[in-house]
C-alpha atoms as a PDB file:
ATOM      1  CA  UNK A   1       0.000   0.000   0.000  1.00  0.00           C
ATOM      2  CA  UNK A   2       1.615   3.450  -1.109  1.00  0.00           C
ATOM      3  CA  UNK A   3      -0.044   6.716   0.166  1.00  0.00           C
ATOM      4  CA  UNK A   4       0.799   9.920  -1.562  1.00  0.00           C
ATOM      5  CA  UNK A   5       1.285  13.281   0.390  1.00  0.00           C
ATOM      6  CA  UNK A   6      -2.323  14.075  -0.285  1.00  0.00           C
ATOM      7  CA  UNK A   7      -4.064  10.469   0.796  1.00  0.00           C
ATOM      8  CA  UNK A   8      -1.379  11.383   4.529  1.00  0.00           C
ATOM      9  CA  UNK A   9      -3.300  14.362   4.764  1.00  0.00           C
ATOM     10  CA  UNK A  10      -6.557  13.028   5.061  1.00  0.00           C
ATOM     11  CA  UNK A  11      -5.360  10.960   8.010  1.00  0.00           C
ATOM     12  CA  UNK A  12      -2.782  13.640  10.118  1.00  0.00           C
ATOM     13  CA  UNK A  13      -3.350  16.739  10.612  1.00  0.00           C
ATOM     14  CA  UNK A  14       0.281  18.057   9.805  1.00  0.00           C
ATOM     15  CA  UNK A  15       0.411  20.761   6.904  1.00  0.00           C
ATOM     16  CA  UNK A  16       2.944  22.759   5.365  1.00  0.00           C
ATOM     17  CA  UNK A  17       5.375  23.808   6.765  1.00  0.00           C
ATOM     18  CA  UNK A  18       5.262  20.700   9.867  1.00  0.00           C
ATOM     19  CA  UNK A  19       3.665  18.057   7.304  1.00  0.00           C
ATOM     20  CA  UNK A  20       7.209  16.133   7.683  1.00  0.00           C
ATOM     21  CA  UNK A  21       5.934  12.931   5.862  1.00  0.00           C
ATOM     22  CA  UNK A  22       5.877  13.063   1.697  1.00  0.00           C
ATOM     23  CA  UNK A  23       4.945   9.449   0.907  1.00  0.00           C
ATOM     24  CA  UNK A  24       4.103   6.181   2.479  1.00  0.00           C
ATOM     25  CA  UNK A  25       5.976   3.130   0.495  1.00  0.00           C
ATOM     26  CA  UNK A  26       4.612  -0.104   2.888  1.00  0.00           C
ATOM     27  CA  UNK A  27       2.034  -0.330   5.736  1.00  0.00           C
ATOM     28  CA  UNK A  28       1.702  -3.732   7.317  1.00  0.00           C
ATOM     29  CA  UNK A  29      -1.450  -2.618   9.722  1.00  0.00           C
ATOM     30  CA  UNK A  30      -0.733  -3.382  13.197  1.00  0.00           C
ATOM     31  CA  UNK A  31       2.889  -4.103  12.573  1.00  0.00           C
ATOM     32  CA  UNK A  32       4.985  -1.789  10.438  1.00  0.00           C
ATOM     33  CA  UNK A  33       5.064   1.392   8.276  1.00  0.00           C
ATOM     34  CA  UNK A  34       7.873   2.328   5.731  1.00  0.00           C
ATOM     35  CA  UNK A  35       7.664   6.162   4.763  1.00  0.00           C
ATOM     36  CA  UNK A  36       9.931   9.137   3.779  1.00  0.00           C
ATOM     37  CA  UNK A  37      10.721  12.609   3.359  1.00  0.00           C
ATOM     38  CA  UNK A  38      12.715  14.050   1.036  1.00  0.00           C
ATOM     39  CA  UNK A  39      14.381  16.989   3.012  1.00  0.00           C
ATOM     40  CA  UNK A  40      15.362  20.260   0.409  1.00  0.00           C
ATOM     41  CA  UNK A  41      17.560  23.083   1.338  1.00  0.00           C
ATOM     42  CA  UNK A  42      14.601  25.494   0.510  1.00  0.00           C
ATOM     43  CA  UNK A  43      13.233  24.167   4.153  1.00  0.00           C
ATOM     44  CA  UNK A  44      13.128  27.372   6.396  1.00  0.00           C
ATOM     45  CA  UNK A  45      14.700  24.928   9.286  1.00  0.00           C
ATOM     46  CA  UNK A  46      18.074  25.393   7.349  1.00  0.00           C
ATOM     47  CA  UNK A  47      18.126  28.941   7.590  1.00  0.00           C
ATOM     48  CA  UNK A  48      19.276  29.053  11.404  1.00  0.00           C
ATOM     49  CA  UNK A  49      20.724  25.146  11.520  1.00  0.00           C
ATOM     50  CA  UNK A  50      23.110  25.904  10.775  1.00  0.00           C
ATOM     51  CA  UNK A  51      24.271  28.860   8.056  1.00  0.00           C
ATOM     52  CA  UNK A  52      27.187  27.797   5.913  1.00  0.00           C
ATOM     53  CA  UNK A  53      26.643  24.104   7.363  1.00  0.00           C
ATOM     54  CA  UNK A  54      23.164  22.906   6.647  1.00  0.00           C
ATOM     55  CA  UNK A  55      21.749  19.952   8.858  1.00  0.00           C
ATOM     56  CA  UNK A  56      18.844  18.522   9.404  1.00  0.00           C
ATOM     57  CA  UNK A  57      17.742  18.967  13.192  1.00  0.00           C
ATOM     58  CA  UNK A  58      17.043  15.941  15.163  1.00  0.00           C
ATOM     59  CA  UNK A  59      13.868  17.019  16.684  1.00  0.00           C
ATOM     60  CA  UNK A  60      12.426  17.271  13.339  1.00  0.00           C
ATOM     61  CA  UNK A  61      13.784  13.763  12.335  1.00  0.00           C
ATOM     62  CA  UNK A  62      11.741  12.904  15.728  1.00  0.00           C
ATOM     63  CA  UNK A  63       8.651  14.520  14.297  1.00  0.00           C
ATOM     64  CA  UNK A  64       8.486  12.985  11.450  1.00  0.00           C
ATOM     65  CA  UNK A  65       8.918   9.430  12.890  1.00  0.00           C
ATOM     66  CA  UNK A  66       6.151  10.255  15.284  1.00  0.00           C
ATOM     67  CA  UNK A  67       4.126  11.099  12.522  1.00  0.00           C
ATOM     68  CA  UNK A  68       4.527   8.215  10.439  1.00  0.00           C
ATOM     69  CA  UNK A  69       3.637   6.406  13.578  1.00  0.00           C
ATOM     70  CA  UNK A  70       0.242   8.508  14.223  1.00  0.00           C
ATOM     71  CA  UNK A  71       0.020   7.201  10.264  1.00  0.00           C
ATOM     72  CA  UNK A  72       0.192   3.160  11.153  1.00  0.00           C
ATOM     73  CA  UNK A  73      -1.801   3.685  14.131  1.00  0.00           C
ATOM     74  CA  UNK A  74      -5.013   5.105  12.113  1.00  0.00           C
ATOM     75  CA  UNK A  75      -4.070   2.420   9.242  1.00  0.00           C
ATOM     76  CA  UNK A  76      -4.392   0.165  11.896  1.00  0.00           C
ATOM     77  CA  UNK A  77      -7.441   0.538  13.168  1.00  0.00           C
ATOM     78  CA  UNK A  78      -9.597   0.512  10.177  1.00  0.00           C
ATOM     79  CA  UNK A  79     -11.493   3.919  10.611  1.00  0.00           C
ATOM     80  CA  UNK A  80     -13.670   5.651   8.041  1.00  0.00           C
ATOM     81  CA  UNK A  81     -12.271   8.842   6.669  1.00  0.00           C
ATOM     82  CA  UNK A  82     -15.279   9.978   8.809  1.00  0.00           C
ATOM     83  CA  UNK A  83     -14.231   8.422  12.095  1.00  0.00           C
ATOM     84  CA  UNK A  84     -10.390   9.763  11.299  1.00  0.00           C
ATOM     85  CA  UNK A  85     -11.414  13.356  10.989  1.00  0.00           C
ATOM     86  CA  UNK A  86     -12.604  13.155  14.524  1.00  0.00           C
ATOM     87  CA  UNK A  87      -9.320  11.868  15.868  1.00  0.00           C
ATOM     88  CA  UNK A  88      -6.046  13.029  16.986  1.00  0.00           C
ATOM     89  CA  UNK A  89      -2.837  11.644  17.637  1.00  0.00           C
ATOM     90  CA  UNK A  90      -1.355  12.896  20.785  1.00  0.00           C
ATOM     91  CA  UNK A  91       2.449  11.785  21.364  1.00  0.00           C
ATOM     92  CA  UNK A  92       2.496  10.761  25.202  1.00  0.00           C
ATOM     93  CA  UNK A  93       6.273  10.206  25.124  1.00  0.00           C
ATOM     94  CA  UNK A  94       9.679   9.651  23.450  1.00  0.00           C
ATOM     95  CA  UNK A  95      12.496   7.580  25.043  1.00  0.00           C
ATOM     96  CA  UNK A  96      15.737   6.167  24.275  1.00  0.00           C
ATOM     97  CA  UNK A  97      16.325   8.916  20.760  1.00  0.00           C
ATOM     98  CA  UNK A  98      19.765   8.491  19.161  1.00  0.00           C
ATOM     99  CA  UNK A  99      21.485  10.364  16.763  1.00  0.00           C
ATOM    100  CA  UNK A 100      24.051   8.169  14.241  1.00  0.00           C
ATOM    101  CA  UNK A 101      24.683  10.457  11.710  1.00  0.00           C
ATOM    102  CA  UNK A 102      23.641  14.140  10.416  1.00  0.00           C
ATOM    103  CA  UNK A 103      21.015  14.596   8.184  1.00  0.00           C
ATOM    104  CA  UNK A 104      21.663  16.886   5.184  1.00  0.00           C
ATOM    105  CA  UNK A 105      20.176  18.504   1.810  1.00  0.00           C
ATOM    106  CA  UNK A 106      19.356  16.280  -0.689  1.00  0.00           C
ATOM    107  CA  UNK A 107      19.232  13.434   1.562  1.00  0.00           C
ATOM    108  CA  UNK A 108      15.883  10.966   1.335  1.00  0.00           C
ATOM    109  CA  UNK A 109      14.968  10.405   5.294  1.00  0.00           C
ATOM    110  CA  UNK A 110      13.380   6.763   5.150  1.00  0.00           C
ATOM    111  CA  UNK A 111      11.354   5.955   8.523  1.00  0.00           C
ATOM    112  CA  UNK A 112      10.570   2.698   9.144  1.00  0.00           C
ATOM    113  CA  UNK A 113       7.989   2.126  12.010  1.00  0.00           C
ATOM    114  CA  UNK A 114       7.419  -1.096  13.913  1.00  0.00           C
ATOM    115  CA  UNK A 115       4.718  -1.615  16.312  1.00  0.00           C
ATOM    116  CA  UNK A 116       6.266  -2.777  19.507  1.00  0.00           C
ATOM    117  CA  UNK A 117       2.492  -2.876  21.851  1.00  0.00           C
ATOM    118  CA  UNK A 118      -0.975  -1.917  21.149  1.00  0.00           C
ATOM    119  CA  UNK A 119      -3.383  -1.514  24.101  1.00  0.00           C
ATOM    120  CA  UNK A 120      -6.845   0.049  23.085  1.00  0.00           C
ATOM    121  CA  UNK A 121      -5.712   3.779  22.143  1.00  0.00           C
ATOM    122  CA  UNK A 122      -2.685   3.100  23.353  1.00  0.00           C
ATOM    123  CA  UNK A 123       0.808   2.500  20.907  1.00  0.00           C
ATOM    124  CA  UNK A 124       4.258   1.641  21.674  1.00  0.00           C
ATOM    125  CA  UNK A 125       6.274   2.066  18.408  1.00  0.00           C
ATOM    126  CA  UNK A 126       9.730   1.606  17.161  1.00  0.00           C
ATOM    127  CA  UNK A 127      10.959   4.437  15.210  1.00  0.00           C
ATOM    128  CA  UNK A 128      13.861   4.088  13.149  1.00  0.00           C
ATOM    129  CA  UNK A 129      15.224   6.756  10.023  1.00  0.00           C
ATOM    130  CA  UNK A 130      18.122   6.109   7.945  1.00  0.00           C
ATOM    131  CA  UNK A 131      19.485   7.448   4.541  1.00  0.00           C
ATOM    132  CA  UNK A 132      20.665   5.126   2.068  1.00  0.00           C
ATOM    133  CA  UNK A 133      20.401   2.328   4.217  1.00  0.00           C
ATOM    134  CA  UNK A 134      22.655   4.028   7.069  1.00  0.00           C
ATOM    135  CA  UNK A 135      20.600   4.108  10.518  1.00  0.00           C
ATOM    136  CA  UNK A 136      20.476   7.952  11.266  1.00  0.00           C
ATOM    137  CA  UNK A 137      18.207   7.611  14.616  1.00  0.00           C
ATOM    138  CA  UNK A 138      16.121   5.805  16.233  1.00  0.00           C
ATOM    139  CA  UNK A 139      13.538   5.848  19.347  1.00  0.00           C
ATOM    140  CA  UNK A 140      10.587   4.590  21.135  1.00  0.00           C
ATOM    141  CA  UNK A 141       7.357   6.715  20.751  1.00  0.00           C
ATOM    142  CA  UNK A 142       4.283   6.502  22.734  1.00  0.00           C
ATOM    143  CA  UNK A 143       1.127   7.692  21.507  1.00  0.00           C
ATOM    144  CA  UNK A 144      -2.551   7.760  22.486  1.00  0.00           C
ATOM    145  CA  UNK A 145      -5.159   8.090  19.897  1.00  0.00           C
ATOM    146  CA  UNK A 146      -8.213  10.323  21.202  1.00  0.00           C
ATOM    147  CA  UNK A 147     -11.480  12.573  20.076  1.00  0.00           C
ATOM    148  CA  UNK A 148     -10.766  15.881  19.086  1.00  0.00           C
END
């Protein structure tokens, strides 16, 4: 199953310029999610991280795993576009986050999401990012899915 950037907006409510998912590759519901994000040096993030040495900051690497994650939770529970649009995921907490490697322009950030525990609203995911195959970071999100 691929999703294109306007099918992921009709499930998160992330736009432009903190929409930090362009495409969905591979959801397995209820077990993983491959996605990516191309990140451009036109992003306004590069701008103040950092001039004359562009790099991608971590916290938005962070974001965008959690939001492929809010992504495979709502895949996962089979909701109607209906049922969706009165949802929200809220991100209860992020542990163990490791940076490998910088992230720079013209690099293709590839998250890859793995369900670790699903209890009602509840999800415990594995978030992992790499480019070209290299792990970047990784962490454990928790998230809660609840009425708007």
């Amino acid at each position: 199953m691929t999703m294109d950037v306007m099918e992921i907006q009709e499930i998160i409510p992330h736009r432009y310029p903190f929409l930090l998912v362009d495409r969905i590759t591979d959801v397995i519901k209820n077990e993983t999610l491959i996605g990516y994000k191309n990140v451009s040096i036109s992003e306004n993030v590069f701008q103040g991280h950092f001039p004359g040495h562009p790099i991608y900051p971590g916290v938005m690497i962070l974001e965008g795993m959690a939001q492929a994650g809010g992504i495979l939770a709502f895949k996962s529970m089979d909701m109607t576009k209906e049922e969706a649009a009165n949802k929200v995921v809220y991100f209860m907490s992020i542990d163990k986050a490791k940076f490998r490697a910088p992230v720079k322009p013209g690099d293709k950030l590839e998250y890859r999401i793995t369900v670790i525990k699903q209890k009602g609203a509840i999800w415990m995911l594995k978030g992992e990012a790499f480019v070209d195959d290299k792990m970047v970071s990784e962490a454990e999100l928790k998230a809660m899915i609840v009425d708007k």
